[in-house]
C-alpha atoms as a PDB file:
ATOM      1  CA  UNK A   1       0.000   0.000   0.000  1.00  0.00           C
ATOM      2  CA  UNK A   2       2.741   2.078   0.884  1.00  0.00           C
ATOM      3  CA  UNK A   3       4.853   1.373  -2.251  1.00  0.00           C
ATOM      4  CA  UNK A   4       1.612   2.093  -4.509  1.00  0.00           C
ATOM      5  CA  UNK A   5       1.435   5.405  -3.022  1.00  0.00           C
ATOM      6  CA  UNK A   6       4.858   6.446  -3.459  1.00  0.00           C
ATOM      7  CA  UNK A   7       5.036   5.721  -6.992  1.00  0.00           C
ATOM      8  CA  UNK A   8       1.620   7.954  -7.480  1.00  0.00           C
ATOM      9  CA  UNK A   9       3.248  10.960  -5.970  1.00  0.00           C
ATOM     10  CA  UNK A  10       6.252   9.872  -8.130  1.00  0.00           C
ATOM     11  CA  UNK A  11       4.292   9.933 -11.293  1.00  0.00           C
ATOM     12  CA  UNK A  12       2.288  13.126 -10.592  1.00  0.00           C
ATOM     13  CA  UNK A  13       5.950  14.850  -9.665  1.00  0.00           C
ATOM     14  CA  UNK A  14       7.355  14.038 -12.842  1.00  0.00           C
ATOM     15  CA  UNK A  15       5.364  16.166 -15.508  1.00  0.00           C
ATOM     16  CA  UNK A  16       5.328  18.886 -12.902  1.00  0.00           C
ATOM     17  CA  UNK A  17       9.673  18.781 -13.258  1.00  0.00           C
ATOM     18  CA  UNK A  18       9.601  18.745 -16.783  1.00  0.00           C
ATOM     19  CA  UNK A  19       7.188  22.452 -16.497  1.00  0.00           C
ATOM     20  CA  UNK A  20       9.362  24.545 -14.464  1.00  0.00           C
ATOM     21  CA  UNK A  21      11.242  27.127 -15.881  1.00  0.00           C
ATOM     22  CA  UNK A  22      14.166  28.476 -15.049  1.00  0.00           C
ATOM     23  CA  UNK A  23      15.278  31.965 -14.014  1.00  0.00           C
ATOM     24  CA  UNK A  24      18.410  32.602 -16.142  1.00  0.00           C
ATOM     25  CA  UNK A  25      18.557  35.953 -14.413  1.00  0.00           C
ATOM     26  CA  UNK A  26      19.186  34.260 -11.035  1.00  0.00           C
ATOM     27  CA  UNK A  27      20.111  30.798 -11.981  1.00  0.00           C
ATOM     28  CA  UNK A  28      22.475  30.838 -14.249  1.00  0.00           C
ATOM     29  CA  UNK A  29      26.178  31.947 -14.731  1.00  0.00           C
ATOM     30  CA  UNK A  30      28.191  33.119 -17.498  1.00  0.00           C
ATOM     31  CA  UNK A  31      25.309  32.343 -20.465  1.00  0.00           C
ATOM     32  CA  UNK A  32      26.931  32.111 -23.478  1.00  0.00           C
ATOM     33  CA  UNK A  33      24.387  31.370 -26.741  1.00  0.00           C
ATOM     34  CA  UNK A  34      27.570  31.549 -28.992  1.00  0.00           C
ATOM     35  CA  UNK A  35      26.368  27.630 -30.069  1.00  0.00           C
ATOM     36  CA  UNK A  36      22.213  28.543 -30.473  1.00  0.00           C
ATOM     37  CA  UNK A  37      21.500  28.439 -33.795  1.00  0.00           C
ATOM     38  CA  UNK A  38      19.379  31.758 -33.329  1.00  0.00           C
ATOM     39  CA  UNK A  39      18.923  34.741 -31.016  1.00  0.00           C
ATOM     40  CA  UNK A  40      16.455  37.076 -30.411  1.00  0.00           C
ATOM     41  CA  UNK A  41      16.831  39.647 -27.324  1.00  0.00           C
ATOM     42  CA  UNK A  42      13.895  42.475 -28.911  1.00  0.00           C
ATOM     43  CA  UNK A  43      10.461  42.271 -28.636  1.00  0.00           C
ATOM     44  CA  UNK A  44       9.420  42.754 -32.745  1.00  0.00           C
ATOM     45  CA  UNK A  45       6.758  44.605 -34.440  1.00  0.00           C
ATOM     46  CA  UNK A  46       5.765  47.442 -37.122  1.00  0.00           C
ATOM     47  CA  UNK A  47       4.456  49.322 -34.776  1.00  0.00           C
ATOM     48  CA  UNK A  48       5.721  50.871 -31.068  1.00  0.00           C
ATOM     49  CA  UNK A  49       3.717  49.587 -28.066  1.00  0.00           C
ATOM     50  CA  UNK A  50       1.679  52.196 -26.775  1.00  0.00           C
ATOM     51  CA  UNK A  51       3.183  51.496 -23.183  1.00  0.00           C
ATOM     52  CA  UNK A  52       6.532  50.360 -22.198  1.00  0.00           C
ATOM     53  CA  UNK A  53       8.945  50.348 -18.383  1.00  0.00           C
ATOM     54  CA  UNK A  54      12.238  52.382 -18.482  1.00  0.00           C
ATOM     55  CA  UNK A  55      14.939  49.897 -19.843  1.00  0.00           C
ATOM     56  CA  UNK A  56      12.618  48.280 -22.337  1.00  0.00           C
ATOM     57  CA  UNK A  57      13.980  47.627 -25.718  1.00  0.00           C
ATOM     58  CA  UNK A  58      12.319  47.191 -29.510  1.00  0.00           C
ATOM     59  CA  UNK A  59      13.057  46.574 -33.082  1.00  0.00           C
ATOM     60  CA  UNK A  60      10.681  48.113 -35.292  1.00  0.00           C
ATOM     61  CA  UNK A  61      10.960  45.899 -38.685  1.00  0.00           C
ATOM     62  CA  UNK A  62       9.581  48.914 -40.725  1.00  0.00           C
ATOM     63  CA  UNK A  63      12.258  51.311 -39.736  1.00  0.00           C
ATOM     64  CA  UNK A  64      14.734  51.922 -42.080  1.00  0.00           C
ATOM     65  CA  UNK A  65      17.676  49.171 -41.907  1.00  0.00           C
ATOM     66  CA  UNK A  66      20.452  50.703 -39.422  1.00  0.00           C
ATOM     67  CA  UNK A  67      17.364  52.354 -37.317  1.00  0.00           C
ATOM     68  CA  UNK A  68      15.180  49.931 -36.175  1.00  0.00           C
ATOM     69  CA  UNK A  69      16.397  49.617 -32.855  1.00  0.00           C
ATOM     70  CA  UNK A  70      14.200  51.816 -29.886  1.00  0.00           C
ATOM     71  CA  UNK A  71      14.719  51.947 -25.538  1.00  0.00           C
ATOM     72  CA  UNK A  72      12.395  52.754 -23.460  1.00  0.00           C
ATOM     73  CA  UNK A  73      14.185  55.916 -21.744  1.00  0.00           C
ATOM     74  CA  UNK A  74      11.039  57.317 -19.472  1.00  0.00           C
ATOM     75  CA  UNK A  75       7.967  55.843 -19.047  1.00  0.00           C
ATOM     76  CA  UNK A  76       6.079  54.859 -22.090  1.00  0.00           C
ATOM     77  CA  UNK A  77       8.602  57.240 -23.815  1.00  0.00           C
ATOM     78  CA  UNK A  78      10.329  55.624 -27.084  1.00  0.00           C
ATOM     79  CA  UNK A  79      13.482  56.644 -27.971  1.00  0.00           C
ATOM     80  CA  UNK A  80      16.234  55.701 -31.141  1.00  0.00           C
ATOM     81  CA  UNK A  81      18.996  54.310 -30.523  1.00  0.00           C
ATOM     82  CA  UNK A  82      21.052  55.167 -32.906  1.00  0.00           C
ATOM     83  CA  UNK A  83      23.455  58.206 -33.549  1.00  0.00           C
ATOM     84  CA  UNK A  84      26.494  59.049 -32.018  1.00  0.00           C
ATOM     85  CA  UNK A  85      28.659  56.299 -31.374  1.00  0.00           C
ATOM     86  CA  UNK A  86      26.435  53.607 -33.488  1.00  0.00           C
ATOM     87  CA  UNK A  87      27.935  54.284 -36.770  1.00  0.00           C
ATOM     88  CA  UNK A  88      24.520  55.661 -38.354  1.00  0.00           C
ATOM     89  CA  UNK A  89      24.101  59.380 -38.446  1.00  0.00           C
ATOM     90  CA  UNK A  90      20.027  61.200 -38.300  1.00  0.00           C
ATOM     91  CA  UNK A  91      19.781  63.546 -41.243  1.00  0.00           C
ATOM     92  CA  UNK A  92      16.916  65.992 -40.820  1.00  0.00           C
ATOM     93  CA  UNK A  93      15.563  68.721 -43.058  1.00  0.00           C
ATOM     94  CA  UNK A  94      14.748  71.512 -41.123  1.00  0.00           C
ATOM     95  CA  UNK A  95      14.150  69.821 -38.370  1.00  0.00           C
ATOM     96  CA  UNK A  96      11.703  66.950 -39.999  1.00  0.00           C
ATOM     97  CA  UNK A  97      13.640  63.472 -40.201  1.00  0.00           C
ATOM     98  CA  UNK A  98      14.670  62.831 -43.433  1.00  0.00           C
ATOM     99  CA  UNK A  99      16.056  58.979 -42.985  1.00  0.00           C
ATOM    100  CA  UNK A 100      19.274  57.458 -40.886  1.00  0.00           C
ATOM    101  CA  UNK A 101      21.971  55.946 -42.624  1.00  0.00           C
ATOM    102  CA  UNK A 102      25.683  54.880 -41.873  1.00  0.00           C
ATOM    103  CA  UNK A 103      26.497  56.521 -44.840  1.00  0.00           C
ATOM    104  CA  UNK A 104      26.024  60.194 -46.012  1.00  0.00           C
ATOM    105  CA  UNK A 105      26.574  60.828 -49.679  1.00  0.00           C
ATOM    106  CA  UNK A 106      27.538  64.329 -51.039  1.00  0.00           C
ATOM    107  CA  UNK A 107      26.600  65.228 -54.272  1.00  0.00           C
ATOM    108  CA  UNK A 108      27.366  68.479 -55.933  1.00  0.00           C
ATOM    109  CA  UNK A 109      24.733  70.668 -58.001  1.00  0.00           C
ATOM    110  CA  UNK A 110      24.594  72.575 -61.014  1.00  0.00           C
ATOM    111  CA  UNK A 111      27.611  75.991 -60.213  1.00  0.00           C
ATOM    112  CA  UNK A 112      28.477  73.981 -56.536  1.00  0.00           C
ATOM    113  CA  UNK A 113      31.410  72.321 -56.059  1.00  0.00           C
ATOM    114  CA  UNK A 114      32.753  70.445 -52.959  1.00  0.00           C
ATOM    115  CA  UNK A 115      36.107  69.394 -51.593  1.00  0.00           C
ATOM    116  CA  UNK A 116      35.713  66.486 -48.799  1.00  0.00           C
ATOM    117  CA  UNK A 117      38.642  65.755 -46.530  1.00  0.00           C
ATOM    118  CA  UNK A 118      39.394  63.261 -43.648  1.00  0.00           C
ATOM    119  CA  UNK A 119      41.277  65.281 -41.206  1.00  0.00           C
ATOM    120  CA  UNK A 120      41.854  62.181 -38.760  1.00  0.00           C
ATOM    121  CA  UNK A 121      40.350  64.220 -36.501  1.00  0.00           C
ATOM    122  CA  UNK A 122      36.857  65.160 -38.512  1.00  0.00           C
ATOM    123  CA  UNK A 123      35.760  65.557 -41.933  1.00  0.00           C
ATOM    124  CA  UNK A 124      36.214  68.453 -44.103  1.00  0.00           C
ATOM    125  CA  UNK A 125      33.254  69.779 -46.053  1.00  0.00           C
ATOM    126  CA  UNK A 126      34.355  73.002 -48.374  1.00  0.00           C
ATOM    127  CA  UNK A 127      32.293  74.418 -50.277  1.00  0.00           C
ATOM    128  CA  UNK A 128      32.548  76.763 -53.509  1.00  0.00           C
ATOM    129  CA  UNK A 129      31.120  77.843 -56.556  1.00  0.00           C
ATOM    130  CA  UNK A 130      31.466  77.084 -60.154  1.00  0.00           C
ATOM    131  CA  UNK A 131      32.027  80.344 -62.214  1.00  0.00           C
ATOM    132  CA  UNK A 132      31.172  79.119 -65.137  1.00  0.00           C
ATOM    133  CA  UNK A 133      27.550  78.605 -64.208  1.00  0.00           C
ATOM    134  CA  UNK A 134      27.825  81.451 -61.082  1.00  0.00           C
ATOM    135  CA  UNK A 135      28.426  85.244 -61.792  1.00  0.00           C
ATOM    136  CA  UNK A 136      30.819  86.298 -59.380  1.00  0.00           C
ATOM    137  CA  UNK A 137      31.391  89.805 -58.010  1.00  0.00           C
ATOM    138  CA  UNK A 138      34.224  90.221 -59.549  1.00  0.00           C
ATOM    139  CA  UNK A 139      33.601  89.305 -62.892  1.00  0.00           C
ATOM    140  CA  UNK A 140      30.176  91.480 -62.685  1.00  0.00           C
ATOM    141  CA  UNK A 141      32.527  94.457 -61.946  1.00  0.00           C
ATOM    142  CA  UNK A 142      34.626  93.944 -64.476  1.00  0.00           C
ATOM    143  CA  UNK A 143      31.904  93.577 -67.449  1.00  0.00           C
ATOM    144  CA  UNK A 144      33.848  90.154 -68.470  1.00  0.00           C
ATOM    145  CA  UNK A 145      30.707  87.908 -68.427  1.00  0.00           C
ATOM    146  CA  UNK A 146      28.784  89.692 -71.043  1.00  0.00           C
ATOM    147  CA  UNK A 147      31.573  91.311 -73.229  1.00  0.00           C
ATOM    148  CA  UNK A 148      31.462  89.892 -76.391  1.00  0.00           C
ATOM    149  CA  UNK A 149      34.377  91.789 -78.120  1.00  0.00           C
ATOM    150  CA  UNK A 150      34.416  91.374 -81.861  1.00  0.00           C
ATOM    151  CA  UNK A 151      38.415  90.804 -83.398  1.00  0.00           C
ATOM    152  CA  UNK A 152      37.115  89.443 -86.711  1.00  0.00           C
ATOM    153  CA  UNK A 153      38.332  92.343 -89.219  1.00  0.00           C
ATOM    154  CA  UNK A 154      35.224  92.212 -90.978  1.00  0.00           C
ATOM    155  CA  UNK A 155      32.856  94.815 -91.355  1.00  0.00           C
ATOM    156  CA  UNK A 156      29.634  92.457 -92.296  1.00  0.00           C
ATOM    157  CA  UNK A 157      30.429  89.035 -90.562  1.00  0.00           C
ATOM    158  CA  UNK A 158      31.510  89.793 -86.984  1.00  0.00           C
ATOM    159  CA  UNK A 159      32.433  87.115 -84.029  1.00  0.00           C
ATOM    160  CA  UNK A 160      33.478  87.492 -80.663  1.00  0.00           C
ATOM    161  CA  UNK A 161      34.123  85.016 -77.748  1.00  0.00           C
ATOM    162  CA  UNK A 162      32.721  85.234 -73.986  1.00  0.00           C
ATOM    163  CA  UNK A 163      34.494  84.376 -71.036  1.00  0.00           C
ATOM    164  CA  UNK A 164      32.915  81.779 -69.191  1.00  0.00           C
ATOM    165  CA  UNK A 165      32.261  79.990 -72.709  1.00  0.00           C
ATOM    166  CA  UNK A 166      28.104  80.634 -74.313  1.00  0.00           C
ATOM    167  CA  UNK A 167      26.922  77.280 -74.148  1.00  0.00           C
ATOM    168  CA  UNK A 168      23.993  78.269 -76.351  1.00  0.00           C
ATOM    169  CA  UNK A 169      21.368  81.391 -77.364  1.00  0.00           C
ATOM    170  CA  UNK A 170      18.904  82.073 -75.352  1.00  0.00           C
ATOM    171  CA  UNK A 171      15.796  84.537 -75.918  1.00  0.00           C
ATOM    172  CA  UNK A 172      16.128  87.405 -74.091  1.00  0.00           C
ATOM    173  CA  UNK A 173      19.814  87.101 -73.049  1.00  0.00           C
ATOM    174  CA  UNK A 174      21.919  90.843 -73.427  1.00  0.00           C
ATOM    175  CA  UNK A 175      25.115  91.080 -74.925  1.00  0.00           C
ATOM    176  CA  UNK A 176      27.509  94.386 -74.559  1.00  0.00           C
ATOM    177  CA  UNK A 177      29.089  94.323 -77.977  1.00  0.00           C
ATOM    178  CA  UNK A 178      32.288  95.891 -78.506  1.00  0.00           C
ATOM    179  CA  UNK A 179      32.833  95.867 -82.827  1.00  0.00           C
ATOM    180  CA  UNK A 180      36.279  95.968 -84.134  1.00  0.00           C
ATOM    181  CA  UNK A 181      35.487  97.732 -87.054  1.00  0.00           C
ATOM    182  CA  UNK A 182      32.948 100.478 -88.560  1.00  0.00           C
ATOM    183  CA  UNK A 183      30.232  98.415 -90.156  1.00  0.00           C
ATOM    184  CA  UNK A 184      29.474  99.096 -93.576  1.00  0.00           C
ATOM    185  CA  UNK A 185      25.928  99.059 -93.436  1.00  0.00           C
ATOM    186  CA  UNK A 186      23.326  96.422 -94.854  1.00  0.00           C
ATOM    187  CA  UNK A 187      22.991  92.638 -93.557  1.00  0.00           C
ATOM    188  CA  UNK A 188      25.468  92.130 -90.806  1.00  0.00           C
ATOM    189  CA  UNK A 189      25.754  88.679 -88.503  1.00  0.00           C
ATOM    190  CA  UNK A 190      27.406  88.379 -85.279  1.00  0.00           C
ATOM    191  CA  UNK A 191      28.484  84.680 -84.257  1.00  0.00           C
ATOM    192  CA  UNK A 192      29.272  83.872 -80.354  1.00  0.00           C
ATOM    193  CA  UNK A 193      31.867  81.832 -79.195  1.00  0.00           C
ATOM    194  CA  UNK A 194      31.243  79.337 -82.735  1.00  0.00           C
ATOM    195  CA  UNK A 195      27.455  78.488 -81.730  1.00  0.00           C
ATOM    196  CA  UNK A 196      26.261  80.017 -85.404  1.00  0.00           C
ATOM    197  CA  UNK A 197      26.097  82.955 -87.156  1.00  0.00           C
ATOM    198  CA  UNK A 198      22.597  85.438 -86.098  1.00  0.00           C
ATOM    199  CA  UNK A 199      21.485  88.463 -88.168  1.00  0.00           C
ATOM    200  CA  UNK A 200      22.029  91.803 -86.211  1.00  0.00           C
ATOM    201  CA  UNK A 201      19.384  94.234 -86.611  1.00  0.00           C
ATOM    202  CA  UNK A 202      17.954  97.785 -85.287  1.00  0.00           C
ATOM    203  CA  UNK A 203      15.481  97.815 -82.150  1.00  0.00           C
ATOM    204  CA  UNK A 204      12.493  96.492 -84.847  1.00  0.00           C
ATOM    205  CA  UNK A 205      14.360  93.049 -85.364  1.00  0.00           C
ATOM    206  CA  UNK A 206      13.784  94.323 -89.256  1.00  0.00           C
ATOM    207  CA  UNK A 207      15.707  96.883 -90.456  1.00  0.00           C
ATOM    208  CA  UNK A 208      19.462  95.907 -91.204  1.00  0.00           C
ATOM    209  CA  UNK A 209      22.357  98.530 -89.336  1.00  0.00           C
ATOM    210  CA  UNK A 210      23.251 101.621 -91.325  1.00  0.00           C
ATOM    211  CA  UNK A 211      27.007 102.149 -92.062  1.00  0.00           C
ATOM    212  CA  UNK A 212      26.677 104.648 -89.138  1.00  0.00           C
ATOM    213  CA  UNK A 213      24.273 102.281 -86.462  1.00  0.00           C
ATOM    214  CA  UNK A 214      27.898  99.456 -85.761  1.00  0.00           C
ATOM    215  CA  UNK A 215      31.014 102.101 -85.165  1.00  0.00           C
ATOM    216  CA  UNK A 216      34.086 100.115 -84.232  1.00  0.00           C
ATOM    217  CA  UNK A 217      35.149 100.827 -79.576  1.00  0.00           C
ATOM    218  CA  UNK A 218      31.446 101.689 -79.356  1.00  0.00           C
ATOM    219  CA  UNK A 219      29.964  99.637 -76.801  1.00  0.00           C
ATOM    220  CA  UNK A 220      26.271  98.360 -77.944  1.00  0.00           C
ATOM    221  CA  UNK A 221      23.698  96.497 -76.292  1.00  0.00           C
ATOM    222  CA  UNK A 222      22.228  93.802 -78.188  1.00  0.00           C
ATOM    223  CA  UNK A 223      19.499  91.779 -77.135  1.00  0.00           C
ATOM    224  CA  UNK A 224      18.695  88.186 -78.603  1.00  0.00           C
ATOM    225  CA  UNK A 225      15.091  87.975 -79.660  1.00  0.00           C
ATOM    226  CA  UNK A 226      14.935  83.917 -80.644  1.00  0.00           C
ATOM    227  CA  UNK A 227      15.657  84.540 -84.420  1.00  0.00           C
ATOM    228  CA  UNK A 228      18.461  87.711 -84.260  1.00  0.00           C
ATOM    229  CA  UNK A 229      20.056  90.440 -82.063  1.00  0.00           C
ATOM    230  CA  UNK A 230      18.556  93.825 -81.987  1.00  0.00           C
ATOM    231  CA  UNK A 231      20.025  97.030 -80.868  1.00  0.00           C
ATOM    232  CA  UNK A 232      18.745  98.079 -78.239  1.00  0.00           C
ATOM    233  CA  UNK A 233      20.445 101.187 -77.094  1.00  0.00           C
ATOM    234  CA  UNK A 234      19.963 104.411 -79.188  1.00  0.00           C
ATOM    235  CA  UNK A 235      22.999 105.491 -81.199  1.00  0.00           C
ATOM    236  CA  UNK A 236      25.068 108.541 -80.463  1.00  0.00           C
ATOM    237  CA  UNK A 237      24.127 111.056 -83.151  1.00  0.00           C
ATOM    238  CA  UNK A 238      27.678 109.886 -86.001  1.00  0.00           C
ATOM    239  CA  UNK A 239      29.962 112.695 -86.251  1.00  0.00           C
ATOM    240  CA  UNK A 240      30.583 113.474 -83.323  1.00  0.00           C
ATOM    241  CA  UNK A 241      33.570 111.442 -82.964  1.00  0.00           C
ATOM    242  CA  UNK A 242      35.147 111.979 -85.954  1.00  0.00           C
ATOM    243  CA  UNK A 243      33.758 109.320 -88.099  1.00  0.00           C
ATOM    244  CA  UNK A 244      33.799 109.740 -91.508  1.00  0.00           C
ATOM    245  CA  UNK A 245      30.134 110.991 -92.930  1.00  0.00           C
ATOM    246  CA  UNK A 246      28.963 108.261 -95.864  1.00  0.00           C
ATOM    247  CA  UNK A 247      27.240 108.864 -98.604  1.00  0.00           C
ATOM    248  CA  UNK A 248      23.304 109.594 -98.093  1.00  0.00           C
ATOM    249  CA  UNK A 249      21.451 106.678 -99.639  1.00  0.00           C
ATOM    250  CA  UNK A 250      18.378 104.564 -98.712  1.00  0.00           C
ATOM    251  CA  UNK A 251      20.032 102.039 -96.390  1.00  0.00           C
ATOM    252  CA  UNK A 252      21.153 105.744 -94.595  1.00  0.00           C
ATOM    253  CA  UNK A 253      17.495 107.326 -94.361  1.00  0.00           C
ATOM    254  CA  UNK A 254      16.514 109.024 -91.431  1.00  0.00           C
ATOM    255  CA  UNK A 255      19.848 109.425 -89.903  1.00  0.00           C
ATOM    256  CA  UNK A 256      21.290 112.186 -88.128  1.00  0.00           C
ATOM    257  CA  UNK A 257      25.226 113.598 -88.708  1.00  0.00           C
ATOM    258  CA  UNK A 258      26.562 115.871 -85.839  1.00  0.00           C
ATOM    259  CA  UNK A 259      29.261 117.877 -86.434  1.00  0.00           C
ATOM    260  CA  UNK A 260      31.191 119.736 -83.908  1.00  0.00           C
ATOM    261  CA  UNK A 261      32.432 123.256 -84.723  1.00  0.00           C
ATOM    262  CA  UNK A 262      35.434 124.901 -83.785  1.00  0.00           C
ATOM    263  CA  UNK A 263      35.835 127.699 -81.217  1.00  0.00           C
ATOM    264  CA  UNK A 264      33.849 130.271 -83.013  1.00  0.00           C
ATOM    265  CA  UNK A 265      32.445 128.465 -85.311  1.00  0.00           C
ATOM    266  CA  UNK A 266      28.640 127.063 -85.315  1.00  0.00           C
ATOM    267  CA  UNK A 267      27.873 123.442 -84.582  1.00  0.00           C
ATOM    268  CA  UNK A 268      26.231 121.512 -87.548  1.00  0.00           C
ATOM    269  CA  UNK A 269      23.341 119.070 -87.774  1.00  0.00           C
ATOM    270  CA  UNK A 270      22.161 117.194 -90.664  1.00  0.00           C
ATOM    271  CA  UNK A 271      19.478 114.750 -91.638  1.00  0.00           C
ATOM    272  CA  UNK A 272      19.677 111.814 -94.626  1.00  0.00           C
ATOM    273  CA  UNK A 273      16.667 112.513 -96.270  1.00  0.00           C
ATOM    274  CA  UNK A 274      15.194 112.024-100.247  1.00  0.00           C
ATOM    275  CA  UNK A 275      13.121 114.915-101.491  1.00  0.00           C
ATOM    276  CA  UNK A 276       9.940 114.780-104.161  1.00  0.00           C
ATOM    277  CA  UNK A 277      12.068 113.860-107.289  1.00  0.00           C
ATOM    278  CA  UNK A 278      13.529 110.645-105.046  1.00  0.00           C
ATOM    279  CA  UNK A 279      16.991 111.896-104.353  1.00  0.00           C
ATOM    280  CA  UNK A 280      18.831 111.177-101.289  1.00  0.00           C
ATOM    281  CA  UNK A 281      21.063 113.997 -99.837  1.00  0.00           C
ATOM    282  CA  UNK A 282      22.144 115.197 -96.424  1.00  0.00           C
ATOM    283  CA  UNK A 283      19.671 118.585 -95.641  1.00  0.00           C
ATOM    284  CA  UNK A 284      21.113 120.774 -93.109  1.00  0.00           C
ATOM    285  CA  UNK A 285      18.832 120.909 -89.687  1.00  0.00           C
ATOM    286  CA  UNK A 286      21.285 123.662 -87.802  1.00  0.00           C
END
């Protein structure tokens, strides 16, 4: 009887063994799952739990990879942790995350350049710009960026060259032109560092230049309309600085010749203008 009631307790102890679980906190000493095929220390989820104890830990599996891990640093307070010291910077944009990544990749835009240095005691980030794209004070001052000085020798077919390089036309863009020579009146093209010869013409985009309207040191603004340059800036009355006075025809009509008197003697002023039988002469205004 006694026996039989021994082995009962025996056999009702036995599953209750096999169900106890051990405290590894308090029962064990130096754990080491280097041999377990797996590991998992986080609680997992897409989602933070609404609560959570100070010292809590979770990976969020829809962070982005490098950011996923979060502590519990107050009470029901998550908080990153990643940054400083973890090998994965936080990149905001004004203040709203952008992403985190263990690498940050610098790219240069359109007139920016950057030099990047490792110090080996920080990274160097200098930045500049490119003048070829970017008008510097400098080379506003100066008038370089929209010179476009003419050395051609020609009188109908001018070119000239800017420095930074004209990548190509564009309506509306101004050009101070500086011709090399008087232009002799009639069609007259202008071609810009090689990108194709464009017709020149007065402020209607019509009328070709007079042999007075293109005088060679003059500086004139031209303006480029989509199809050709016009003038823009009105002519300084010819004469006035010596140029020689051309012959009153069509291609002339309208125009006005100053000429400067000596001491003592009167000032003159003359138009180019045809009278009833159709002939063109210069008709003295003053």
């Amino acid at each position: 009887m006694i026996r039989s009631i021994a082995w009962s307790i025996l056999a009702v102890g036995i599953p209750l063994a096999a169900q106890t679980q051990v405290d590894l906190r308090t029962q064990s000493k130096t754990v080491d799952f280097g041999s377990a095929p797996s590991t998992r220390p986080f609680s997992t989820g897409g989602a933070l739990p609404p609560t959570c104890v100070q010292g809590d830990m979770y990976f969020l599996t829809v962070a982005a990879a490098g950011a996923n891990m979060y502590g519990c640093t107050a009470s029901n307070t998550w908080s990153p942790e990643y940054g400083v010291g973890s090998g994965v910077v936080q990149v905001e944009n004004t203040g709203t995350e952008v992403g985190a990544r263990p690498i940050l990749d610098f790219s240069t835009g359109q007139g920016i350049l950057l030099a990047i240095s490792d110090t080996g005691q920080s990274i160097s980030i200098q930045t500049s710009v490119d003048t070829s794209f970017v008008e510097t004070t400098s080379a506003g001052q100066s008038g370089t960026s929209l010179l476009c000085a003419s050395a051609s020798g020609s009188a109908t077919t001018y070119t000239c060259s800017l420095s930074p390089v004209l990548g190509a036309y564009t309506t509306g863009m101004i050009l101070n032109w500086r011709p090399d020579v008087n232009g002799a009146g009639g069609p007259t093209t202008l071609t810009v560092n090689v990108l194709g010869s464009i017709n020149v013409k007065l402020a209607d985009g019509a009328t070709d230049p007079g042999p007075g309207d293109v005088v060679a040191g003059r500086i004139l603004e031209i303006w480029y309309d989509g199809v050709v340059f016009r003038l823009i800036n009105a002519p300084i009355p010819e004469g006035i600085l010596g140029e020689v006075q051309p012959s009153c025809v069509a291609a002339v009509r309208g125009r006005l010749w100053f000429v400067p008197g000596a001491a003592g003697v009167q000032d003159g002023l003359s138009v180019c203008a045809k009278d009833a039988t159709n002939t063109y002469a210069w008709r003295t205004l003053y």
